[in-house]
C-alpha atoms as a PDB file:
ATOM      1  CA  UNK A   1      35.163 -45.338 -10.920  1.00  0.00           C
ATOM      2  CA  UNK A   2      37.612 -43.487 -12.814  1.00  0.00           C
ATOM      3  CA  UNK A   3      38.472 -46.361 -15.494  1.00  0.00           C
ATOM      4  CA  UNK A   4      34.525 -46.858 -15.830  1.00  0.00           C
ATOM      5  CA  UNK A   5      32.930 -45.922 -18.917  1.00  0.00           C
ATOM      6  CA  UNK A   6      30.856 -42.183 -19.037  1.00  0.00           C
ATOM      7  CA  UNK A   7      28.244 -44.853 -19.918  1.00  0.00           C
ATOM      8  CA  UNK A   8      28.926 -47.190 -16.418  1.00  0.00           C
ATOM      9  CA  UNK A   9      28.730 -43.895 -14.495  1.00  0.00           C
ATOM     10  CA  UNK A  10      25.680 -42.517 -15.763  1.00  0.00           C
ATOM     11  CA  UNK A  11      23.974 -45.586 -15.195  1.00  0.00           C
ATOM     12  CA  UNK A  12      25.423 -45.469 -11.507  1.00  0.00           C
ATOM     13  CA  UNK A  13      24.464 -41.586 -11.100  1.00  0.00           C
ATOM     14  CA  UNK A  14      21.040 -42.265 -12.681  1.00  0.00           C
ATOM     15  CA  UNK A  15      20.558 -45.115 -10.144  1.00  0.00           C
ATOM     16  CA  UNK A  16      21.643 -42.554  -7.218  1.00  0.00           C
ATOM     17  CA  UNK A  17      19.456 -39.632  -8.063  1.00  0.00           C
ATOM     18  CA  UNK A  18      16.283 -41.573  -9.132  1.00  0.00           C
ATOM     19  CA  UNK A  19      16.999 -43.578  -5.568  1.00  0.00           C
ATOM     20  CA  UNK A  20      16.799 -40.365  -4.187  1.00  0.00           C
ATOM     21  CA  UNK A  21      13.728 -39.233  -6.262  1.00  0.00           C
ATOM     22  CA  UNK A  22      11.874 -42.047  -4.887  1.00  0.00           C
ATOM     23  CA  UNK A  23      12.586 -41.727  -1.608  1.00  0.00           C
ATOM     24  CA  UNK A  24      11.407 -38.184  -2.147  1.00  0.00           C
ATOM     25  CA  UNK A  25       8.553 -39.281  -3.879  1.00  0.00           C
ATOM     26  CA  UNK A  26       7.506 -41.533  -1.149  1.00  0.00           C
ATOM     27  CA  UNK A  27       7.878 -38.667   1.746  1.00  0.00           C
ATOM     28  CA  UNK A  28       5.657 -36.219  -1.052  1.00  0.00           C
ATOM     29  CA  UNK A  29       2.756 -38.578  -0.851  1.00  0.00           C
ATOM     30  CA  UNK A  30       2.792 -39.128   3.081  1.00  0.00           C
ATOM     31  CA  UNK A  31       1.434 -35.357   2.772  1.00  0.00           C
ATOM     32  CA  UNK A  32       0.172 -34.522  -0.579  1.00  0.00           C
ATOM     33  CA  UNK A  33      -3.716 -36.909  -0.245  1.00  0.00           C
ATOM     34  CA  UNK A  34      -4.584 -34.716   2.552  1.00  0.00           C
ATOM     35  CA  UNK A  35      -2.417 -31.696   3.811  1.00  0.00           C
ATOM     36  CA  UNK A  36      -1.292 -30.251   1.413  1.00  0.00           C
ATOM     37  CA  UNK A  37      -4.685 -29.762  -0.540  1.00  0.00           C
ATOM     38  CA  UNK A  38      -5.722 -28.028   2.673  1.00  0.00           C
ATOM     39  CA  UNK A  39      -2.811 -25.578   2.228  1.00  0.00           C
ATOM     40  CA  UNK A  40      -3.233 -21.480   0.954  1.00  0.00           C
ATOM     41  CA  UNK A  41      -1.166 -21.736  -2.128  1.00  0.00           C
ATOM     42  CA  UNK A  42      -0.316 -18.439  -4.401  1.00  0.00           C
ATOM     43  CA  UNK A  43      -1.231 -17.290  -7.389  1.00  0.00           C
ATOM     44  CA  UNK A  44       1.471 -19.034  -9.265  1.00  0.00           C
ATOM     45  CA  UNK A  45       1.845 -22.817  -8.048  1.00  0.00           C
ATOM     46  CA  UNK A  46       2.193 -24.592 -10.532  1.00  0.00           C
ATOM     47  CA  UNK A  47      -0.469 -27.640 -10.955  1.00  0.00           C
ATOM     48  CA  UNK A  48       1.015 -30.893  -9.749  1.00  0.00           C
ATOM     49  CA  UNK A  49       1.046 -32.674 -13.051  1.00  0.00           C
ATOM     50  CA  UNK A  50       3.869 -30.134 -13.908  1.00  0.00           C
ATOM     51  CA  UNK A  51       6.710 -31.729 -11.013  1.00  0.00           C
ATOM     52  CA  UNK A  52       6.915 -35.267 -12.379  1.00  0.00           C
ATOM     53  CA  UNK A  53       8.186 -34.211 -15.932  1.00  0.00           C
ATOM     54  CA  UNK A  54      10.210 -31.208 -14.161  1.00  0.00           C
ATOM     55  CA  UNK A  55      11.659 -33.171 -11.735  1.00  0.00           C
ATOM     56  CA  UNK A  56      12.369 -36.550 -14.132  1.00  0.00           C
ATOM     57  CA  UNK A  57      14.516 -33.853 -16.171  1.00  0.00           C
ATOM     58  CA  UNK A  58      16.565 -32.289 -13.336  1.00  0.00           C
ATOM     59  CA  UNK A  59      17.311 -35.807 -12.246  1.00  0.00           C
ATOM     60  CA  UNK A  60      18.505 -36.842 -15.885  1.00  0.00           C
ATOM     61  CA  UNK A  61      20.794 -33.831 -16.190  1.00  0.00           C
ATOM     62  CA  UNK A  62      21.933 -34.345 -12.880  1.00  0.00           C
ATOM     63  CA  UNK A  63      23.218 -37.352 -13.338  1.00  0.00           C
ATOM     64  CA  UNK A  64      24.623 -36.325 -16.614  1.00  0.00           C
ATOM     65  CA  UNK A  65      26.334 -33.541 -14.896  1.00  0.00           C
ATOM     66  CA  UNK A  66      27.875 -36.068 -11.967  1.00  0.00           C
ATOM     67  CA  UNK A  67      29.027 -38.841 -14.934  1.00  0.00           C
ATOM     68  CA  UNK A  68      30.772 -35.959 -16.604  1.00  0.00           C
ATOM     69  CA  UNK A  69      32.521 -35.040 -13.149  1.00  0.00           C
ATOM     70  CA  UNK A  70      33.254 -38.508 -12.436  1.00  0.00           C
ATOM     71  CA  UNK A  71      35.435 -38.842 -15.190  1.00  0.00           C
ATOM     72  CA  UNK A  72      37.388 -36.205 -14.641  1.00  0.00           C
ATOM     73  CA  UNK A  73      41.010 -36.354 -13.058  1.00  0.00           C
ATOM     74  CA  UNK A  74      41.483 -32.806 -11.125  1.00  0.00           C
ATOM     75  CA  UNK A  75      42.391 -31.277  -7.952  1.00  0.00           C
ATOM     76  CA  UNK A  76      38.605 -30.066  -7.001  1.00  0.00           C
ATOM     77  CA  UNK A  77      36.905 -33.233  -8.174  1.00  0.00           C
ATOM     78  CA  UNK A  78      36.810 -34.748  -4.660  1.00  0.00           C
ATOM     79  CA  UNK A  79      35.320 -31.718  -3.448  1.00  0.00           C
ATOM     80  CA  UNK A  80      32.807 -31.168  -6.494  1.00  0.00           C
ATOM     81  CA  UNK A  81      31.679 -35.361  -5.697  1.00  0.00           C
ATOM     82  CA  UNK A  82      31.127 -34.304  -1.853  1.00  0.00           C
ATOM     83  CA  UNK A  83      28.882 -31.239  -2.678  1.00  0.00           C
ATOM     84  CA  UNK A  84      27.260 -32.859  -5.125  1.00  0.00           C
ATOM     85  CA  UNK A  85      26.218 -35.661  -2.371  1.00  0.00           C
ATOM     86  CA  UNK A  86      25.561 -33.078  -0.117  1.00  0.00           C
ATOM     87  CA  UNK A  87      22.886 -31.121  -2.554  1.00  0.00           C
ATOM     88  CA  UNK A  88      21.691 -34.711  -3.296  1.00  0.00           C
ATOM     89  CA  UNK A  89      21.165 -35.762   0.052  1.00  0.00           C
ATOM     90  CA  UNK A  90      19.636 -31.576   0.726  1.00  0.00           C
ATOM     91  CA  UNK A  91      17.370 -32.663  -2.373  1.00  0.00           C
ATOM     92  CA  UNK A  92      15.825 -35.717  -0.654  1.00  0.00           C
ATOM     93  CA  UNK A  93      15.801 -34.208   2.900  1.00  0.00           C
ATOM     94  CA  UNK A  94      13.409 -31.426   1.672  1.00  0.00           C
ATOM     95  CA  UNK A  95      10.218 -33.446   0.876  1.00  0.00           C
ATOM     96  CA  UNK A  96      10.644 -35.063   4.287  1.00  0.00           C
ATOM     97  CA  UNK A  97      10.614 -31.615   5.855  1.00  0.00           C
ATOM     98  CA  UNK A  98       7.855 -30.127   3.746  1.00  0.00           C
ATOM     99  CA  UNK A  99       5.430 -33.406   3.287  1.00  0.00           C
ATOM    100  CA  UNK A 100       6.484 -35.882   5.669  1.00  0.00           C
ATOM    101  CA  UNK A 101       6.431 -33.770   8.513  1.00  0.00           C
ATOM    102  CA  UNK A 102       4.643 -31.018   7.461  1.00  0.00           C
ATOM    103  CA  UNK A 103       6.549 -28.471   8.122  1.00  0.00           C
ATOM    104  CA  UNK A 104       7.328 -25.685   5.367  1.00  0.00           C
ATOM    105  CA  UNK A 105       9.157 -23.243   8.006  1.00  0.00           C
ATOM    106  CA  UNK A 106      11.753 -26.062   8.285  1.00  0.00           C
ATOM    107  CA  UNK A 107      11.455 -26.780   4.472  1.00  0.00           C
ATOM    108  CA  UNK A 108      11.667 -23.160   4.130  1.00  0.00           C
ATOM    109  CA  UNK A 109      15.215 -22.874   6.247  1.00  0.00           C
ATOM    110  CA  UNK A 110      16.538 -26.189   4.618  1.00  0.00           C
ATOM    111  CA  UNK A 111      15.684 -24.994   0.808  1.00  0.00           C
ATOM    112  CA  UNK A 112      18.153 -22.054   1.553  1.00  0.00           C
ATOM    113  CA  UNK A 113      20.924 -24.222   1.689  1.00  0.00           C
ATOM    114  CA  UNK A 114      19.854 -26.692  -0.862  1.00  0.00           C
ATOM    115  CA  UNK A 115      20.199 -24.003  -2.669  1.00  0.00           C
ATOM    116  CA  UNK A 116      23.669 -22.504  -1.675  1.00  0.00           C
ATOM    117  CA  UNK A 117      24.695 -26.027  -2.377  1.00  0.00           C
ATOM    118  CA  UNK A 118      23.654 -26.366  -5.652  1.00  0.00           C
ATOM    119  CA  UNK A 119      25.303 -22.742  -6.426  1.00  0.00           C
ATOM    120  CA  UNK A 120      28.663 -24.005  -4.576  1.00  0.00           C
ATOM    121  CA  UNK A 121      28.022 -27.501  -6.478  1.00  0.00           C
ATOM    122  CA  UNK A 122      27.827 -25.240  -9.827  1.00  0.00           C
ATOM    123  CA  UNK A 123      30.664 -23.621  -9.382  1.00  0.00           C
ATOM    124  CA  UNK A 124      33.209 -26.509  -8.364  1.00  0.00           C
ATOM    125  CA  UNK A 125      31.808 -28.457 -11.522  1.00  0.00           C
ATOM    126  CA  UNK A 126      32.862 -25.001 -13.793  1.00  0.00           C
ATOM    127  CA  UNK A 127      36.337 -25.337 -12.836  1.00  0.00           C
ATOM    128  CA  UNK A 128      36.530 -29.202 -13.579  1.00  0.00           C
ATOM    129  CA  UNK A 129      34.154 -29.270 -16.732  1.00  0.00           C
ATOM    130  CA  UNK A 130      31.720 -26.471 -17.735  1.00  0.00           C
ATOM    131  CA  UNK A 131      29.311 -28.269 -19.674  1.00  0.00           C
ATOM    132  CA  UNK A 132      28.734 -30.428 -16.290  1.00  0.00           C
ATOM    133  CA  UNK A 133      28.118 -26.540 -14.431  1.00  0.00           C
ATOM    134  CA  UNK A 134      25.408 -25.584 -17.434  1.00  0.00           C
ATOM    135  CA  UNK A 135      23.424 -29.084 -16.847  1.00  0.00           C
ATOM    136  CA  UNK A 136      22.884 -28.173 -13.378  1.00  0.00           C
ATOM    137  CA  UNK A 137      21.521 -24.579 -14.483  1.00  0.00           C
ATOM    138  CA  UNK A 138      17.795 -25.415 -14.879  1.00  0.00           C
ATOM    139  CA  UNK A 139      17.975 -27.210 -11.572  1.00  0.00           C
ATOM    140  CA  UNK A 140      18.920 -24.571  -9.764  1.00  0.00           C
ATOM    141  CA  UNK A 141      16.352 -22.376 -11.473  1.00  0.00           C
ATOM    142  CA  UNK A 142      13.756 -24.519 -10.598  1.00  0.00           C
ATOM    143  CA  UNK A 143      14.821 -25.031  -6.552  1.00  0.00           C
ATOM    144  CA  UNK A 144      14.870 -20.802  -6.823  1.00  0.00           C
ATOM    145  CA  UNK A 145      11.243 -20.718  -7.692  1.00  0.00           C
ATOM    146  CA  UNK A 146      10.555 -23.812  -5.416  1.00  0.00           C
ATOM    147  CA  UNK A 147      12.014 -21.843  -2.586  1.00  0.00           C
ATOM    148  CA  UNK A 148       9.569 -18.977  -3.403  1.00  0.00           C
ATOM    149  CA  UNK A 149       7.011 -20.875  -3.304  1.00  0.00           C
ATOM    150  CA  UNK A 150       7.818 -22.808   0.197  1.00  0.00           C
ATOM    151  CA  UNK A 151       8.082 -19.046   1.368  1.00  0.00           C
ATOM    152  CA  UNK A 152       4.680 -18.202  -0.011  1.00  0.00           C
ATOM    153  CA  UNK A 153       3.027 -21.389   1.279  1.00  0.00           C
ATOM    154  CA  UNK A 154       4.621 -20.910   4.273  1.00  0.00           C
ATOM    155  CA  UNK A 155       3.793 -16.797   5.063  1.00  0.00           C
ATOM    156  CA  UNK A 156       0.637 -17.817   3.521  1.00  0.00           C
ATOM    157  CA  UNK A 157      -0.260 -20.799   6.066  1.00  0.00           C
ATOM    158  CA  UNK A 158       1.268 -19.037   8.827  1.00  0.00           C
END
């Protein structure tokens, strides 16, 4: 993919992480109709109409971020490609834990190193191209307050 255009790899990483999204998606609504209404919730969840334009961005820069690494012709890229598949991968794997099978202890557990991931991911894509590290910034701002929230849900269900 190296000779491809940034063009040719965004539409490729756009492709991955909305393939992801919607396998997400479809593991959210296996649980959202009638668990997770049932579920305590604090103070501060956000309503639901809020994820879908949230998310829809953190995909976009996402796959901004992973066209920008793509590119790129240095000694942590392979690395920085594998953790970015891995917090990709973490991404998807959480709605099946939370919604899917209903279970935001295991959500809870897996979140942490979604997150650690996306830090990791961060800092590997600094090294190779900072702008790529900044796109990822919001995303990782957003799975810190989704991980406080899984914790609330989950002390608050408990």
């Amino acid at each position: 993919m190296k000779n491809w255009s940034f063009w040719q790899r965004l539409l490729l990483a756009l492709l991955l992480c909305f393939g992801v999204a919607a396998l997400g998606g479809w593991a959210n609504a296996q649980g959202l109709e009638d668990w997770y209404p049932q579920l305590q919730k604090p103070s501060f969840n956000p309503p639901g109409y809020l994820f879908g334009p949230v998310w829809t961005l953190l995909y976009t820069l996402m796959a901004i971020a992973w066209a920008d690494i793509e590119g790129q012709k240095h000694k942590a890229s392979a690395k920085a490609r594998f953790v970015f598949l891995l917090q990709l991968g973490l991404n998807g794997l959480w709605s099946f834990l939370f919604f899917f099978a209903q279970s935001p202890g295991a959500a809870l557990v897996e979140i942490a190193l979604l997150w650690a991931s996306i830090f990791y991911c961060i800092r590997l894509f600094w090294s190779i191209r900072p702008r790529a590290a900044y796109l990822l910034i919001p995303y990782l701002a957003w799975v810190s307050f989704a991980a406080l929230l899984n914790a609330s849900i989950y002390l608050l269900n408990s």
